[in-house]
C-alpha atoms as a PDB file:
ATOM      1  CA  UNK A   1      -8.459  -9.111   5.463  1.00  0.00           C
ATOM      2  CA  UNK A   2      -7.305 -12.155   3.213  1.00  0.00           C
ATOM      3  CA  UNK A   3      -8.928 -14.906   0.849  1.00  0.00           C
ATOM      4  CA  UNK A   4      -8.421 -18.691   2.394  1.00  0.00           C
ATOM      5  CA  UNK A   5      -7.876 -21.205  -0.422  1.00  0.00           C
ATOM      6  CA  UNK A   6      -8.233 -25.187  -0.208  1.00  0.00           C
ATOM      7  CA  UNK A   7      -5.055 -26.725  -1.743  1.00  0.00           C
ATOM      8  CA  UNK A   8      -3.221 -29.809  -1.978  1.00  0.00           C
ATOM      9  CA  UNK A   9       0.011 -30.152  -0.802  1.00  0.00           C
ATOM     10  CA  UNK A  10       1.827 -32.199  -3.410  1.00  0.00           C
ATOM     11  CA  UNK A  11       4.688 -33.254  -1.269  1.00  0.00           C
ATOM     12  CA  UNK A  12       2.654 -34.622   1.684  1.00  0.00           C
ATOM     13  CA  UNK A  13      -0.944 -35.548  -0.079  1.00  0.00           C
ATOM     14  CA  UNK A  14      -2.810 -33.568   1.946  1.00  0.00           C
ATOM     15  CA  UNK A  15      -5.582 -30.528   1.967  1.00  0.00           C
ATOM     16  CA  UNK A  16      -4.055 -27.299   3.273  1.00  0.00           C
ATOM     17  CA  UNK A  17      -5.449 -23.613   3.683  1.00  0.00           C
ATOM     18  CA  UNK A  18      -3.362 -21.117   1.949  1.00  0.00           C
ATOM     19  CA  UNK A  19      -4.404 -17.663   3.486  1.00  0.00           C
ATOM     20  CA  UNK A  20      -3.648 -14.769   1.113  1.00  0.00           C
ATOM     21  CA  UNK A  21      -3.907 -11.283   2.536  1.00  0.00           C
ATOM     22  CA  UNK A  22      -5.426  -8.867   0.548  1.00  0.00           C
ATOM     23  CA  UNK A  23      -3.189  -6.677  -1.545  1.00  0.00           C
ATOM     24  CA  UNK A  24      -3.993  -3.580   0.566  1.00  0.00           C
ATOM     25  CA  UNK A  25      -3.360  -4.881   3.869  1.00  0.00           C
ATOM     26  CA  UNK A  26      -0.454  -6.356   2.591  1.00  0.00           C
ATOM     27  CA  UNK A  27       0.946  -3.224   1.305  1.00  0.00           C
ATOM     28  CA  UNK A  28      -0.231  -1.360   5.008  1.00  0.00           C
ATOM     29  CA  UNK A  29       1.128  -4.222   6.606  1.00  0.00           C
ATOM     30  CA  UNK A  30       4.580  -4.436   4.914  1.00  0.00           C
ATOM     31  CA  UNK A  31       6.386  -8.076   4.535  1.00  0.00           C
ATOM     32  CA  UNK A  32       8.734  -7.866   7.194  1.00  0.00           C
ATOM     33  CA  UNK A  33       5.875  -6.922   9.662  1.00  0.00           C
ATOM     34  CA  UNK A  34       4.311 -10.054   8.127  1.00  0.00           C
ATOM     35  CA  UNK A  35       6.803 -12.235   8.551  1.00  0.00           C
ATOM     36  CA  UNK A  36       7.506 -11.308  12.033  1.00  0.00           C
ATOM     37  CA  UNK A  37       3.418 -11.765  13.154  1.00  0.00           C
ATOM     38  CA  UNK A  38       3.862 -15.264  11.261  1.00  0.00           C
ATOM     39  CA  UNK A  39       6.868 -16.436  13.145  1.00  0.00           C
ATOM     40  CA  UNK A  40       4.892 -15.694  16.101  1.00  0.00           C
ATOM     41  CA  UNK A  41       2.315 -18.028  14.942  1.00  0.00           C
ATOM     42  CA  UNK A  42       4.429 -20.231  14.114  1.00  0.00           C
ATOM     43  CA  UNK A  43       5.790 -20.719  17.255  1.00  0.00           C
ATOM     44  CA  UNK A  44       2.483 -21.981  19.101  1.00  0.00           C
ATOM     45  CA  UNK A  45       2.364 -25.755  19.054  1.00  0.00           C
ATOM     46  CA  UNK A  46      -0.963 -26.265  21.116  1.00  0.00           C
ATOM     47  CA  UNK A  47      -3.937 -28.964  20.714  1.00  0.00           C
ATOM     48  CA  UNK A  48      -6.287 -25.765  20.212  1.00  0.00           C
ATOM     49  CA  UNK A  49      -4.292 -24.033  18.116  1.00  0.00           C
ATOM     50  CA  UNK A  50      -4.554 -24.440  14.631  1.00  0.00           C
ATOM     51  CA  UNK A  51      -0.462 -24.509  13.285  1.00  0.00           C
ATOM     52  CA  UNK A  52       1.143 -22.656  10.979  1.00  0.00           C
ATOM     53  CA  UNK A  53       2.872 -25.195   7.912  1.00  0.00           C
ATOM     54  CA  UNK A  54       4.638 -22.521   6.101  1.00  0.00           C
ATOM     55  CA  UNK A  55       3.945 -18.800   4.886  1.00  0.00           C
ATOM     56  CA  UNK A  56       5.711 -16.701   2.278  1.00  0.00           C
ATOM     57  CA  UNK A  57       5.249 -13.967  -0.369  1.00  0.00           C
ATOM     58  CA  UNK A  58       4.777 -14.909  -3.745  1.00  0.00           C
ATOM     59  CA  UNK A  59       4.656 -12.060  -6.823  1.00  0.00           C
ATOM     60  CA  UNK A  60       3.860  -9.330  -4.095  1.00  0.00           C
ATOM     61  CA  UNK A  61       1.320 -11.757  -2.659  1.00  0.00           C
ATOM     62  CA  UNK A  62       1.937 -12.387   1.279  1.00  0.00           C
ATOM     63  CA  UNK A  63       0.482 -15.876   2.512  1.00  0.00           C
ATOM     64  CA  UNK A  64       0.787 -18.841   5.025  1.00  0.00           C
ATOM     65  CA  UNK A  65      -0.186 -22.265   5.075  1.00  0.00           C
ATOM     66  CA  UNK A  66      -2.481 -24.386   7.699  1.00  0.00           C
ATOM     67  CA  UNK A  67      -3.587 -27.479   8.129  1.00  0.00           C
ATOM     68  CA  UNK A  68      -7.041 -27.969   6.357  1.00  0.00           C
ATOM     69  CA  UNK A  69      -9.745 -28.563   9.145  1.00  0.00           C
ATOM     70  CA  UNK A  70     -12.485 -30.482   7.960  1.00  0.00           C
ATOM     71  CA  UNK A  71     -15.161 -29.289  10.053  1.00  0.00           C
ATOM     72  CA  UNK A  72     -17.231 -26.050  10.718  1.00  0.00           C
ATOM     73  CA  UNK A  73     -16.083 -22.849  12.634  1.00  0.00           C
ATOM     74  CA  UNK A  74     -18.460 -21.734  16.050  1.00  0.00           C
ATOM     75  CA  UNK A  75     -20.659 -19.351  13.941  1.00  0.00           C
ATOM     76  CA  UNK A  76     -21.750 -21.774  11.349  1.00  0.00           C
ATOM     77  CA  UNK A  77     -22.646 -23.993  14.559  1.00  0.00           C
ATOM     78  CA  UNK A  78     -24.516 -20.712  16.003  1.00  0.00           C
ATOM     79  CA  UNK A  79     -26.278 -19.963  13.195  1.00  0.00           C
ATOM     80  CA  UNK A  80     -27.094 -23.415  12.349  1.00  0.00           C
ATOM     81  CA  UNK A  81     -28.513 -24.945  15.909  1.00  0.00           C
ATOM     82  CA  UNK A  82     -28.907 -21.517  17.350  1.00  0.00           C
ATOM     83  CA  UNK A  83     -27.890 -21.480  22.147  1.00  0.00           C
ATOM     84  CA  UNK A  84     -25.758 -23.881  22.902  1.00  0.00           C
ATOM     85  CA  UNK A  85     -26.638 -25.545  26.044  1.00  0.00           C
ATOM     86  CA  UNK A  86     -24.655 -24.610  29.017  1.00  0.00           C
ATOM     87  CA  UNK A  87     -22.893 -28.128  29.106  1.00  0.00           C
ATOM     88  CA  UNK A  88     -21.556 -27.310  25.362  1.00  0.00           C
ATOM     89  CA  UNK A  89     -20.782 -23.501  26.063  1.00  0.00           C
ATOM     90  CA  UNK A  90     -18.476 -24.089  28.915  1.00  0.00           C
ATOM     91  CA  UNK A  91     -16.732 -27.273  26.806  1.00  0.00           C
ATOM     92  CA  UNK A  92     -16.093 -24.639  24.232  1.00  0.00           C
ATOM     93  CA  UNK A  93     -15.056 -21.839  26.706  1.00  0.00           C
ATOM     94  CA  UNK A  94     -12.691 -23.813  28.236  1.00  0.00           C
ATOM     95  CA  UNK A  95     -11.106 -25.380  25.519  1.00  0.00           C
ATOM     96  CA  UNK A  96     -10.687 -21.599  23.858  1.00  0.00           C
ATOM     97  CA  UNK A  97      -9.523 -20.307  27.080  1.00  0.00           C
ATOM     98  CA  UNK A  98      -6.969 -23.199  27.380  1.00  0.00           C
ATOM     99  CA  UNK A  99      -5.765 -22.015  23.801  1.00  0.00           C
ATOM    100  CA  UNK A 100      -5.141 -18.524  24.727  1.00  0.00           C
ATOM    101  CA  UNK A 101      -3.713 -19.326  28.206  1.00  0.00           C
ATOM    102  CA  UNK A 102      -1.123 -20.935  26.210  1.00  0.00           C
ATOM    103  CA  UNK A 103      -0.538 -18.166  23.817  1.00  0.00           C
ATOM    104  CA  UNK A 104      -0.661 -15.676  26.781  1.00  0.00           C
ATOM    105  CA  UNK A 105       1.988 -18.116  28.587  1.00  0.00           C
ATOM    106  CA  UNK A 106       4.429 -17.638  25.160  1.00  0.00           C
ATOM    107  CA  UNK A 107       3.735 -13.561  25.331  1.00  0.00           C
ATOM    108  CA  UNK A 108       0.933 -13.782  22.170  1.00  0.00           C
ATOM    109  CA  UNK A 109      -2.648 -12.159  22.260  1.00  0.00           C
ATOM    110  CA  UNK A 110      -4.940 -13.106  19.823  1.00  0.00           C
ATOM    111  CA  UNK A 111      -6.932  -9.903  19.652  1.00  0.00           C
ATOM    112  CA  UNK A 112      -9.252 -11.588  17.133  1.00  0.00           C
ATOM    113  CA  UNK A 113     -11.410 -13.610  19.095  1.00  0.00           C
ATOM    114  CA  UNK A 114     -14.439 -14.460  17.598  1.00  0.00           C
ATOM    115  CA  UNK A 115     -16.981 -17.546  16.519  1.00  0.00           C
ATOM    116  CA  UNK A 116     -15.671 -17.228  12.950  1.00  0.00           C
ATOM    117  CA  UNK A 117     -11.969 -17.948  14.501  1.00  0.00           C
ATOM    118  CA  UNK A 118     -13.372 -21.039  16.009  1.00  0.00           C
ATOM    119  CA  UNK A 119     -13.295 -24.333  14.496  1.00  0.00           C
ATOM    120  CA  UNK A 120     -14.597 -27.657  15.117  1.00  0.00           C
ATOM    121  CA  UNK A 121     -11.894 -30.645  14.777  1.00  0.00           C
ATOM    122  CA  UNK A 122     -13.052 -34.275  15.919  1.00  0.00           C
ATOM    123  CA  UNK A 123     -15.399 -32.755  18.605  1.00  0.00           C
ATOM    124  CA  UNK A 124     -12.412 -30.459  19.886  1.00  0.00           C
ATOM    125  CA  UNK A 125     -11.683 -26.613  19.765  1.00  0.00           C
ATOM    126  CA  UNK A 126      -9.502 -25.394  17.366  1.00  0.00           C
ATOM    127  CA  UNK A 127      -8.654 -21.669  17.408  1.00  0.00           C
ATOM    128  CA  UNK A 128      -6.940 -20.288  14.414  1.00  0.00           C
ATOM    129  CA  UNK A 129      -6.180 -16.498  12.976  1.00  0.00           C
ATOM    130  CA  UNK A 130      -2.981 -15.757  15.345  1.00  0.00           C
ATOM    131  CA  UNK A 131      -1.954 -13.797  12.383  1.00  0.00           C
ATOM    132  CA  UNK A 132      -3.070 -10.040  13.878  1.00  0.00           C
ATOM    133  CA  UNK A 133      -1.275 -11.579  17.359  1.00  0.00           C
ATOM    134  CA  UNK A 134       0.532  -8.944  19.631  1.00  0.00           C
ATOM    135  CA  UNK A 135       3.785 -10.116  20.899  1.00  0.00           C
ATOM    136  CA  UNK A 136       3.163  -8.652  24.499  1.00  0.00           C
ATOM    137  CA  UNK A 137       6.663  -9.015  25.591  1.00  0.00           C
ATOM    138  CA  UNK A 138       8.197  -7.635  21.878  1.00  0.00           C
ATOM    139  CA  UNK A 139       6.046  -4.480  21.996  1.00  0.00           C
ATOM    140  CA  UNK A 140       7.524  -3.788  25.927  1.00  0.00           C
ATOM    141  CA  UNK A 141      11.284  -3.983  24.266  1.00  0.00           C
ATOM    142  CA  UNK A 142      10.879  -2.915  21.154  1.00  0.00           C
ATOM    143  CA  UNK A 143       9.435   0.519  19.721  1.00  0.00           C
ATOM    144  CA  UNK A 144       9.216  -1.236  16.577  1.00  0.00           C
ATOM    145  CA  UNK A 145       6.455  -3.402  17.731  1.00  0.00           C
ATOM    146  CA  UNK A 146       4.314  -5.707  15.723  1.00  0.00           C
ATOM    147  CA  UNK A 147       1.558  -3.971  16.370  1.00  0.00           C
ATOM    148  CA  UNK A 148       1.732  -0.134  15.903  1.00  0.00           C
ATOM    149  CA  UNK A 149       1.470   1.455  19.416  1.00  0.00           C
ATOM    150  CA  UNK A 150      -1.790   3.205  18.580  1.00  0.00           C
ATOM    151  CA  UNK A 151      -3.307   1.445  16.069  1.00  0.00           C
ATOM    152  CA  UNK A 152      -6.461  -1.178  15.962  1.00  0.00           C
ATOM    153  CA  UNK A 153      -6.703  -4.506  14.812  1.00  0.00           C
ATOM    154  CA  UNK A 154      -9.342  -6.790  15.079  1.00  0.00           C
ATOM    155  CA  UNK A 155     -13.020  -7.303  14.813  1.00  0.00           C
ATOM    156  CA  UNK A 156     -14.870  -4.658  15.702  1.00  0.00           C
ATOM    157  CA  UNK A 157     -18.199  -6.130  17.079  1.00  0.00           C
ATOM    158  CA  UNK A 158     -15.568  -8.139  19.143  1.00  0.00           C
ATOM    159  CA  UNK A 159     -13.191  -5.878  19.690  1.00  0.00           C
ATOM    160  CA  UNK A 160     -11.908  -4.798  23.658  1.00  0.00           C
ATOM    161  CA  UNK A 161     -12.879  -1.581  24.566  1.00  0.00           C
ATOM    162  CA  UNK A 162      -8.982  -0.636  25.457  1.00  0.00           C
ATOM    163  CA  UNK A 163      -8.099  -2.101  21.830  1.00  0.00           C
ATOM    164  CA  UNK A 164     -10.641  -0.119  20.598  1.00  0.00           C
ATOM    165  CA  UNK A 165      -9.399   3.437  21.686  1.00  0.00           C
ATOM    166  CA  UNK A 166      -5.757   2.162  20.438  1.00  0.00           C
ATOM    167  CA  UNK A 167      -4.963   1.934  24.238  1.00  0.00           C
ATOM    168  CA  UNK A 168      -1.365   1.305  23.750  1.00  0.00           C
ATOM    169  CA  UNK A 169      -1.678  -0.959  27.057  1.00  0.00           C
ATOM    170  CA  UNK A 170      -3.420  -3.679  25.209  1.00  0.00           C
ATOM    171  CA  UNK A 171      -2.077  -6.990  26.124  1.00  0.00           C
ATOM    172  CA  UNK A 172      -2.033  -9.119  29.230  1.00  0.00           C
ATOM    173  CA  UNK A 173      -0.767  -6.845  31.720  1.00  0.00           C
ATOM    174  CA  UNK A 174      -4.469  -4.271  30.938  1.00  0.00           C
ATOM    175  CA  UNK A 175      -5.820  -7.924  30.856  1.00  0.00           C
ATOM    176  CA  UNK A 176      -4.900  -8.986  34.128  1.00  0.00           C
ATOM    177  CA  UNK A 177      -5.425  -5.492  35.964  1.00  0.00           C
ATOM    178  CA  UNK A 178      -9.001  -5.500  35.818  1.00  0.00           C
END
């Protein structure tokens, strides 16, 4: 869906990401649309949420900005040592869950959740890729949702079933009925 970059931020002296969706999804996706799912982000100021610096369009190109993490995401960890021990699962489960009970608490679900969204940051859970978020209470208002009533984002191989069929009850309320 995009190309991350390592840059340095001249201003502050410091590594960034620069995520750069590809041309395709940006044209399917649209700027405004974008922009909206970005402010979203933006808006999550958590300890296990990776933030948002600054995002843009440049020549056509849509991007945001992150802090670089200098560490290694849950599936290099997985493919590198293999089970976790049930001590280090439930560290990690928690500290994910605490992320999205935030989002879910500001009306955002990730609907991306997977190892490579995952990273490791001074033995601490970061989750990043809020940019595919639905704003649950947005979509109830508005018609003109983020996400297209109907449509699929996401991983597949982690995908919900409901999100799957384009059940256009995805969100916390199918979340919390089950």
């Amino acid at each position: 869906m995009a190309t991350v970059y390592v840059a340095r931020d001249l201003r502050h002296d410091r590594l960034v990401a620069v995520k750069v969706l590809k041309p395709d999804l940006a044209r399917a996706l649209g700027a405004e649309r974008f922009l909206q799912e970005v402010r979203l982000s933006a808006q999550l100021e958590h300890p296990h949420i990776l933030t948002l610096i600054d995002s843009g369009e440049a020549d056509g190109f849509l991007f945001y900005v992150m802090p670089y993490i200098e560490g290694h995401s849950l599936r290099e960890k997985l493919n590198r040592e293999g089970e976790l021990s049930i001590e280090e699962a439930v560290h990690i489960l928690r500290e994910i869950a605490d992320a999205l009970s935030y989002a879910h608490g500001k009306g955002v679900v990730h609907r991306d959740v997977k190892p490579d969204n995952v990273l490791f940051s001074g033995g601490h859970v970061v989750v990043t890729d809020f940019g595919i978020a639905k704003a649950v209470t947005g979509a109830a208002r508005d018609e003109a949702a983020i996400t297209t009533a109907g449509s699929t984002l996401g991983t597949p191989a982690y995908t919900a079933p409901e999100q799957a069929v384009a059940d256009k009850q995805v969100g916390l309320a199918a979340a919390l009925h089950r």
